[in-house]
Protein backbone atom coordinates (compact mmCIF):
# COMPACT_ATOMS: atom_id res chain seq x y z
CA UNK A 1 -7.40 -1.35 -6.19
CA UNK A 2 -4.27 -2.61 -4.15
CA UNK A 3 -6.24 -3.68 -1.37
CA UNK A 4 -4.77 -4.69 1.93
CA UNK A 5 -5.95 -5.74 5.10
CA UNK A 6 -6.06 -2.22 6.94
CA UNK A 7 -6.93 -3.85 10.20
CA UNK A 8 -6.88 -7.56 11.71
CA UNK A 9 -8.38 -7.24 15.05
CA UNK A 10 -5.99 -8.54 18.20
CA UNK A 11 -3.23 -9.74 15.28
CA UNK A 12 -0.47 -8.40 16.60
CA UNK A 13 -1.43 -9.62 20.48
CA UNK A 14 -0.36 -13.23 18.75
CA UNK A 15 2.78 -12.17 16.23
CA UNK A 16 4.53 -9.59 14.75
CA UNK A 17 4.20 -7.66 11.10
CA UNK A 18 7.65 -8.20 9.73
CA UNK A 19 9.42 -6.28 7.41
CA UNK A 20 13.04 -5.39 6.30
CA UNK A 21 14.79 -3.54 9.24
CA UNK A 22 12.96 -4.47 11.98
CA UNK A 23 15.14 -4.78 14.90
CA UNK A 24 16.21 -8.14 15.41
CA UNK A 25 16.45 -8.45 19.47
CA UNK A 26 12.41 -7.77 19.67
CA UNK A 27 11.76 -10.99 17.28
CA UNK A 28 11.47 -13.87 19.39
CA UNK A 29 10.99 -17.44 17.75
CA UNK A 30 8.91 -19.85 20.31
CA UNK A 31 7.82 -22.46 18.43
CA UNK A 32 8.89 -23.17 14.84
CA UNK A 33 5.33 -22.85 13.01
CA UNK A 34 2.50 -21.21 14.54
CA UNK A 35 -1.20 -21.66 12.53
CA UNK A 36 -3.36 -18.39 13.78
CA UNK A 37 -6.95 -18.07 12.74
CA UNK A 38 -8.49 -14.43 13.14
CA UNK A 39 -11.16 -12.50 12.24
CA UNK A 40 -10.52 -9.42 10.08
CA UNK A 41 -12.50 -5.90 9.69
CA UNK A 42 -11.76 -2.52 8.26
CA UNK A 43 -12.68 0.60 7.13
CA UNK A 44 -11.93 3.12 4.10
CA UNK A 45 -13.56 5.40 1.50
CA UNK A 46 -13.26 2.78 -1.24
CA UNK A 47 -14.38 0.08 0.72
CA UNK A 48 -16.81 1.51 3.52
CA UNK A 49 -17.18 -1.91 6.21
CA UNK A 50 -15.32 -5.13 5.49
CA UNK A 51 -14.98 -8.06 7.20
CA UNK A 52 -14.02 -11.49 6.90
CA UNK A 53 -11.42 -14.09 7.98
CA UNK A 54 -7.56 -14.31 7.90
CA UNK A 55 -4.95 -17.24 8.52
CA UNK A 56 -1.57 -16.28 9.49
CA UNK A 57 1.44 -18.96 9.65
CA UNK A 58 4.18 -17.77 11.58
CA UNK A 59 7.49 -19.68 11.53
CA UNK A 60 11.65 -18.64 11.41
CA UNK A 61 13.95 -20.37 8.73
CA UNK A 62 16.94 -19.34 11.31
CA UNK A 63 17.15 -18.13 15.00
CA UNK A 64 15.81 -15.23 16.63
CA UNK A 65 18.95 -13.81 17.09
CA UNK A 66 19.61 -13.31 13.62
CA UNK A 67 16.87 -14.05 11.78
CA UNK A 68 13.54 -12.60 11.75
CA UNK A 69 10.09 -14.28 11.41
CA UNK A 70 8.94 -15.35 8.13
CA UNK A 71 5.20 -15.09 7.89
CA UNK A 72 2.43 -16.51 5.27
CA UNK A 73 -1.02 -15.15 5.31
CA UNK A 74 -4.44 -16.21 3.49
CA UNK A 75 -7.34 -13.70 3.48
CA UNK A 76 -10.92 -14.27 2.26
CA UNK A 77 -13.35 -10.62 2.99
CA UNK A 78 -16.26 -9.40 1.23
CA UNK A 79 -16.99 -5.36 1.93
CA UNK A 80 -20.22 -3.35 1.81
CA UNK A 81 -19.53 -2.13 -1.58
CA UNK A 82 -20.10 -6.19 -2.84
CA UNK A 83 -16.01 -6.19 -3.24
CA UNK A 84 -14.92 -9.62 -3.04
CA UNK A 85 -11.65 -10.19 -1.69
CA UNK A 86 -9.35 -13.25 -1.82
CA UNK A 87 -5.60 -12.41 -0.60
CA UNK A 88 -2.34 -14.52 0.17
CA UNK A 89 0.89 -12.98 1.09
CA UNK A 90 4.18 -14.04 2.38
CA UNK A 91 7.27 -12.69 3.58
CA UNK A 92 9.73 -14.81 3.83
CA UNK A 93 13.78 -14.20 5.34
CA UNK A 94 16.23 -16.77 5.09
CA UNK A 95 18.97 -17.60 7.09
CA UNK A 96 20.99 -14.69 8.60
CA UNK A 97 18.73 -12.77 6.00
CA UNK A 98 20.63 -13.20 3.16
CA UNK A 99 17.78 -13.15 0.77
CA UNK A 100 14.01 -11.67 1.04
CA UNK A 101 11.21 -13.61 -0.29
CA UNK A 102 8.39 -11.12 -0.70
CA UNK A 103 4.77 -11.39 -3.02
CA UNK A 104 1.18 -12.06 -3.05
CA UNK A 105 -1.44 -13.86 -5.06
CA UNK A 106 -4.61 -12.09 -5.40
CA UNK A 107 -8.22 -12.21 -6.96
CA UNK A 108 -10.75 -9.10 -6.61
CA UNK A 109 -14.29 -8.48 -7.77
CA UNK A 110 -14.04 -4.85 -7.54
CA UNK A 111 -16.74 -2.10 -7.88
CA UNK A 112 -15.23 1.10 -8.31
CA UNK A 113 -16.11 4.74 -9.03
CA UNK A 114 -15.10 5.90 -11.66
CA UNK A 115 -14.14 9.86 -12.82
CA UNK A 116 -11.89 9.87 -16.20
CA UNK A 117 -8.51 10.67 -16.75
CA UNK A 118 -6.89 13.58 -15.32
CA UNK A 119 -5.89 15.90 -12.72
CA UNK A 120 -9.38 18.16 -13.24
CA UNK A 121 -12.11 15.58 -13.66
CA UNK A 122 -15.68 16.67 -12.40
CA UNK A 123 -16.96 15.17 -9.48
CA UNK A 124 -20.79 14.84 -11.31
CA UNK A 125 -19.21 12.81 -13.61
CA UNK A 126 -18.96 9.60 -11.56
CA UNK A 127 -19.69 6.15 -12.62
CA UNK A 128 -19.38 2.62 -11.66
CA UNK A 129 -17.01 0.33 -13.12
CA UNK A 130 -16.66 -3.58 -11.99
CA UNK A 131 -14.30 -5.61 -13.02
CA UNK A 132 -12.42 -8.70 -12.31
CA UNK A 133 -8.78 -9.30 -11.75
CA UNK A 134 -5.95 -11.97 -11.04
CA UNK A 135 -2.67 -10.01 -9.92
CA UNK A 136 0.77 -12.17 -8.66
CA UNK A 137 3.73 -10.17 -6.92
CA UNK A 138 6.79 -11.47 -6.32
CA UNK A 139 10.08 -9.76 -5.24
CA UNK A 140 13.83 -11.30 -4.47
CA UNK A 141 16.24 -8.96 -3.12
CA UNK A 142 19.52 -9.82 -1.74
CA UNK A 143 21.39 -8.03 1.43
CA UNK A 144 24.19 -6.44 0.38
CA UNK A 145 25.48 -4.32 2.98
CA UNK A 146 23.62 -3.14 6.30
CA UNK A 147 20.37 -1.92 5.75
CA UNK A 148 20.89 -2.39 2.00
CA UNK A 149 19.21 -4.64 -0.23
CA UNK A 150 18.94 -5.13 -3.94
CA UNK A 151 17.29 -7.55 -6.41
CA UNK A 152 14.69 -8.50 -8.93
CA UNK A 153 10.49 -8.24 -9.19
CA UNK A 154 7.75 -9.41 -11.39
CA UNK A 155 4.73 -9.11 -11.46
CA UNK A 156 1.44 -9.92 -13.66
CA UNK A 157 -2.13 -8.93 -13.66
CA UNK A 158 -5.31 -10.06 -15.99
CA UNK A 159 -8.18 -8.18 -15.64
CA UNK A 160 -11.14 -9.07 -17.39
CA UNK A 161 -15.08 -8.94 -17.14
CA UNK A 162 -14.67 -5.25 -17.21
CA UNK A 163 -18.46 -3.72 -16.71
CA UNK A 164 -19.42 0.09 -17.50
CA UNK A 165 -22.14 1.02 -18.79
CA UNK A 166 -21.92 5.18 -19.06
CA UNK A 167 -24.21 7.71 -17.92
CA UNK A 168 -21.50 10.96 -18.67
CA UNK A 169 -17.94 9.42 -19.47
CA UNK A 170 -19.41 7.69 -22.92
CA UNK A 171 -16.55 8.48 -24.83
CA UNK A 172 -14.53 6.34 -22.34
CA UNK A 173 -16.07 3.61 -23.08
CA UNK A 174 -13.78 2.27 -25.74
CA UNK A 175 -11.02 3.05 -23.82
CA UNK A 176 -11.50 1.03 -20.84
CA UNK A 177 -13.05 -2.05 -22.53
CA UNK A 178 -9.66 -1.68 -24.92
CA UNK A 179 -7.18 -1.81 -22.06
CA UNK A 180 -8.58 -5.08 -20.82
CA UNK A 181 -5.79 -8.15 -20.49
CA UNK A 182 -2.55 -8.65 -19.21
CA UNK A 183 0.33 -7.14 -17.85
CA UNK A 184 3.46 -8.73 -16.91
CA UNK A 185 6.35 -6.61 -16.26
CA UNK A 186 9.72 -7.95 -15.05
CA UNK A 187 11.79 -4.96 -12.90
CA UNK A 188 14.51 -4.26 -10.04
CA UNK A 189 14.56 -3.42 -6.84
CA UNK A 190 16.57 -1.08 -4.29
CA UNK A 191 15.60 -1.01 -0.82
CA UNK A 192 17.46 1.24 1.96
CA UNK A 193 16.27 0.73 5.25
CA UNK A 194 17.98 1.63 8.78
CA UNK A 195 14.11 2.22 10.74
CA UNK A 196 14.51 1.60 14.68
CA UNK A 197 10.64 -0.10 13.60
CA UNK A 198 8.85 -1.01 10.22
CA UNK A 199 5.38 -0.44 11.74
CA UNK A 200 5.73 2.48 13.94
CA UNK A 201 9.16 4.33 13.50
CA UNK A 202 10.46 6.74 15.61
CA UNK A 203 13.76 7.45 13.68
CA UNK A 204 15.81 6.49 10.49
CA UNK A 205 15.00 6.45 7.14
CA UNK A 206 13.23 4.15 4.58
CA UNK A 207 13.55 4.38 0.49
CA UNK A 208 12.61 1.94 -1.89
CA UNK A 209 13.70 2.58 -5.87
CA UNK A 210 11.89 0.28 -8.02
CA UNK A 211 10.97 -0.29 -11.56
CA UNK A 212 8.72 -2.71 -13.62
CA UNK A 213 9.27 -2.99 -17.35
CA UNK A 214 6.32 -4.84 -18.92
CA UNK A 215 7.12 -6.18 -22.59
CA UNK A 216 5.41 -8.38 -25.11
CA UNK A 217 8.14 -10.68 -24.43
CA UNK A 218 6.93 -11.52 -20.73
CA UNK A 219 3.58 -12.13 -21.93
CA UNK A 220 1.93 -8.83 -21.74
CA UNK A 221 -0.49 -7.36 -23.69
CA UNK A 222 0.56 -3.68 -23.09
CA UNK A 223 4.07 -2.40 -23.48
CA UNK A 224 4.84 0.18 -20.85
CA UNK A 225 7.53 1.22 -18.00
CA UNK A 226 7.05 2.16 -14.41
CA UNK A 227 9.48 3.69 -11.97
CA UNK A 228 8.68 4.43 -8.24
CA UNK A 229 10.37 5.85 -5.43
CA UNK A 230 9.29 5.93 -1.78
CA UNK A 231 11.07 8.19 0.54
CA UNK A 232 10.10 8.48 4.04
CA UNK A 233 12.13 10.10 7.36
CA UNK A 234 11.26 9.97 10.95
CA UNK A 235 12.75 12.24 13.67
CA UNK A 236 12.12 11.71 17.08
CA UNK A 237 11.79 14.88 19.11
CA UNK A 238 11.91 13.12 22.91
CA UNK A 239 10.19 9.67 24.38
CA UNK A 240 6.66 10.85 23.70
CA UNK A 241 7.31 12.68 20.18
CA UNK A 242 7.87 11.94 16.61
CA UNK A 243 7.52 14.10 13.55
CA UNK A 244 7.53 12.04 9.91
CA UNK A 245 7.73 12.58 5.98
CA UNK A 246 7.33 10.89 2.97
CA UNK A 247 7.53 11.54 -0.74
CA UNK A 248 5.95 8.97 -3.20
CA UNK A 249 6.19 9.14 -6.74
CA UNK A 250 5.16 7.17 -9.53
CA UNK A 251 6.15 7.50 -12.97
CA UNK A 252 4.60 5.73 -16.22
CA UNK A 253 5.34 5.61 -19.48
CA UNK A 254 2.68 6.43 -22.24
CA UNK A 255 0.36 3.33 -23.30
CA UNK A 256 -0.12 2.73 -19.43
CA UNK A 257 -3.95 1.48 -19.16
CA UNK A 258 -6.40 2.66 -17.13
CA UNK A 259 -6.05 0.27 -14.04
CA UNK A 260 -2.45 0.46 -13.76
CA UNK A 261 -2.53 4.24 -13.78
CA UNK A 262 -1.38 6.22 -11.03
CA UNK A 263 -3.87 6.83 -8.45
CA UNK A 264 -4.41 9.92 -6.25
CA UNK A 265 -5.96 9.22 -2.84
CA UNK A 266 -6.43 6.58 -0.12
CA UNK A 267 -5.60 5.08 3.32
CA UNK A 268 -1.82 5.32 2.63
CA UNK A 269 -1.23 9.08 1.48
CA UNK A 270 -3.47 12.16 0.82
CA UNK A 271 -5.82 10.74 2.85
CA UNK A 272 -9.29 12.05 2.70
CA UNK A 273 -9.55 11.41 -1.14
CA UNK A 274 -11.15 8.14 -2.92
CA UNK A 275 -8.45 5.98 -4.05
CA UNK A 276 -8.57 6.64 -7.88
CA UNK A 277 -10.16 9.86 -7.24
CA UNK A 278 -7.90 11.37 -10.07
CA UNK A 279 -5.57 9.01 -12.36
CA UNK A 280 -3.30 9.34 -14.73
CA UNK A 281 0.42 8.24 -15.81
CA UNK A 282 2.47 10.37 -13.05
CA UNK A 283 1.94 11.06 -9.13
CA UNK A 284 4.00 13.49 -6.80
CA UNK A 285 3.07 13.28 -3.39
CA UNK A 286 4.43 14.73 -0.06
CA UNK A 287 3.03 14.31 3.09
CA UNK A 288 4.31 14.99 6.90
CA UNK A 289 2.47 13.57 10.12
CA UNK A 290 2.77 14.34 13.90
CA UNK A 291 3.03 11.92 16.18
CA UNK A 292 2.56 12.18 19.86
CA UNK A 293 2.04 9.34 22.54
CA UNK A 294 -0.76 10.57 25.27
CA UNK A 295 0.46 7.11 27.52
CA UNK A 296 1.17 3.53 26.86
CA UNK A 297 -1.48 2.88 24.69
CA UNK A 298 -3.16 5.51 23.26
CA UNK A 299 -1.71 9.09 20.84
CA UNK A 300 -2.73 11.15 18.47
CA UNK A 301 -1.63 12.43 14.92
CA UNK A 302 -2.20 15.68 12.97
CA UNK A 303 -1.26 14.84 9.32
CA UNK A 304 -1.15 16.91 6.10
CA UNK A 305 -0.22 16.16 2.50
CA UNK A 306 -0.03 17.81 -1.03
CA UNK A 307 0.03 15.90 -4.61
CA UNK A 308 -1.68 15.89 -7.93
CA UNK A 309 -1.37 13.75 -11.04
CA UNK A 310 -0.39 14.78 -14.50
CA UNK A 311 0.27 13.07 -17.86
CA UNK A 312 3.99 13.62 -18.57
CA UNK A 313 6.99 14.74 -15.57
CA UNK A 314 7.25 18.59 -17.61
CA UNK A 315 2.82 18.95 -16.98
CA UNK A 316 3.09 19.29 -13.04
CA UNK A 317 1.61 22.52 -12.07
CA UNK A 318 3.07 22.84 -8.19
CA UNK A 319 0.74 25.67 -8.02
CA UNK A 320 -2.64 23.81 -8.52
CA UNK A 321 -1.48 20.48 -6.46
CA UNK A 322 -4.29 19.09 -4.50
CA UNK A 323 -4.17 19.30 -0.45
CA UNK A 324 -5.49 17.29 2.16
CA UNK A 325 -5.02 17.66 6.23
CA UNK A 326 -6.45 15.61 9.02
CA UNK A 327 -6.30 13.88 12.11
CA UNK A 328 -6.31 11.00 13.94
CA UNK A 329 -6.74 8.43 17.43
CA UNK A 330 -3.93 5.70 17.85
CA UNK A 331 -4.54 2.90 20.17
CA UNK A 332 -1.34 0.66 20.67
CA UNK A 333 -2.27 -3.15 20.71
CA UNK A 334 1.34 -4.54 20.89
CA UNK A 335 3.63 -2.63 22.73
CA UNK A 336 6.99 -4.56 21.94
CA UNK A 337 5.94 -3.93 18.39
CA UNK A 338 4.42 -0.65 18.96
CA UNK A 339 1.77 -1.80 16.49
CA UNK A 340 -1.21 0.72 16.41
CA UNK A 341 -4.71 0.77 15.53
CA UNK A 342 -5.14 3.67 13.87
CA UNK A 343 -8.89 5.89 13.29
CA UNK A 344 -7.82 9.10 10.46
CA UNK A 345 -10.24 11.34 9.48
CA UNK A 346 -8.82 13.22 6.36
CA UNK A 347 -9.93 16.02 4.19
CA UNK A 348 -9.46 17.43 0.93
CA UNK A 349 -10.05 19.80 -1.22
CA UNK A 350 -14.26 19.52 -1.51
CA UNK A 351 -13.67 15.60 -0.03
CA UNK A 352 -13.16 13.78 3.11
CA UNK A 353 -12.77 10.09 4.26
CA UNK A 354 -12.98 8.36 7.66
CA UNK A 355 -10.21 5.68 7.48
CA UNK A 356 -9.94 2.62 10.41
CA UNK A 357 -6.90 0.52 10.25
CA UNK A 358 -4.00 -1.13 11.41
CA UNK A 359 -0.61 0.14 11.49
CA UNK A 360 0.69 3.97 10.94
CA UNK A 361 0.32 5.41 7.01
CA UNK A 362 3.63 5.18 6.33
């Protein structure tokens, strides 16, 4: 489900998020590894409460005046929906930031709802699905000019245990069960970033071209392409004011299974759907927020969004794409970060989700 931490309480009071482009004259390296135990707790459709506990080691390969912090953290979090959670992460900079270190090793035990295939899938129609799955990340990109980096990713998934039992989708069955296994997909990376600030920004720009080819050769049981591209902007209309937008879109090929779909929804973007609401090989999504600071630690944000899923690029319908719109409270915990805590309420069309996390959408 591409779970995250959405929110670790008083986090950034101790360290910083990092992440390409930061600015390097707010990162300031005081001792050279710092061990920080915290409690973590968040909020979303998919998950409703979850808690648990998360370790963050915070150290800096360089100096602080030209080399941000490299952090590692370990998660362990268990959610009302009996989702079990087990999470490590790193990013890691080098030197001078010559190279980019960036993955994660994860294990969930994942009740889901479940609603077919499709862009027009019928809300009575939900079941639950449970599964199990192991999923590694890792990505190795390489500055090569200001604000530009470029290198290589892999990544591999098994899930297995896969539970569903049908009361409507029965002809899914076979499916699903059939697109257990592996993936393991070896792709590139492009990453342009010139953001004033990864976690809050109030101008510059942000894309990220990507690709994952996954191949019998690499050890995958499913033979399949995917190609993504993250666009965002950010102007800044005075001190107090910022207006953003961001296109995502995924692209699979055919054979893509069920998990590895595209998926419609969530705390990210169009906001105010279920995460896996609607799934299928492609996603188009577009979504603009408003962002206005009342003082020096608390704002709001109006936010609204369009997408949709489809099977192949020529079966987008712009006409029928989905909508969602919403709102939202940002308290500022870190102001040298400008790191928010962030409570969106989002609706969509016949749907709506409450949403408490950490850090802006996008």
């Amino acid at each position: 489900m591409r779970i995250k931490v959405v929110i670790v309480i008083l986090a950034f009071m101790f360290t910083g998020r990092i992440g390409i482009s930061q600015e390097n004259d707010s990162i300031r390296t005081e001792k050279k590894l710092r061990i920080i135990p915290l409690p973590a707790l968040f909020y979303t459709p998919e998950t409703r409460l979850g808690f648990g506990a998360l370790t963050t080691g915070v150290f800096n390969l360089g100096d602080g005046s030209t080399t941000r912090n490299s952090n590692v953290q370990l998660l362990a979090a268990y959610t009302l929906e009996r989702q079990t959670i087990l999470q490590s992460s790193h990013t890691i900079f080098s030197r001078g930031e010559k190279f980019i270190f960036d993955g994660e090793l994860n294990y969930f035990d994942f009740p889901i709802f479940y609603y077919g295939i499709g862009n027009d899938t019928n809300d009575d129609f939900e079941e639950d699905l449970t599964y199990q799955l192991v999923e590694f990340r890792e990505r190795v990109v390489r500055k090569v000019s200001n604000n530009l980096f470029v290198g290589l990713q892999y990544r591999f998934t098994n899930l297995y245990d896969l539970t569903f039992n049908p009361e409507f989708l029965v002809d899914d069955k076979p499916l699903l069960e059939s697109q257990t296994g592996k993936n393991s997909g070896l792709g590139w990376a492009v990453i342009y970033d010139n953001r004033d600030n990864v976690l809050n920004a109030t101008k510059g720009a942000f894309i990220n071209m990507s690709s994952f080819y996954h191949q019998e050769q690499f050890g995958s049981d499913f033979t399949y392409n995917r190609y993504t591209l993250d666009a965002r902007k950010y102007w800044s209309l005075n001190d107090k004011t910022v207006v953003a937008a961001q296109f995502f879109g995924e692209f699979n090929s055919s054979n893509t299974p069920f998990r590895e779909m595209a998926l419609l929804g969530g705390d990210m973007i169009m906001r105010g759907y279920y995460n896996g609401r609607y799934r299928d090989n492609q996603q188009m999504a577009l979504q603009t927020e408003y962002r206005r600071q009342l003082n020096s630690w608390i704002g709001f944000t109006a936010f609204a969004a369009t997408g949709d899923v489809a099977t192949k690029l020529n079966s987008f319908d712009l006409g029928d794409f989905k909508w969602a719109a919403g709102g939202g409270i940002r308290f500022m915990v870190n102001k040298s970060e400008r790191a928010n805590i962030r409570i969106d309420y989002g609706i969509g069309d016949g749907t709506s989700g409450f949403y408490f996390a950490f850090a802006e959408a996008f």
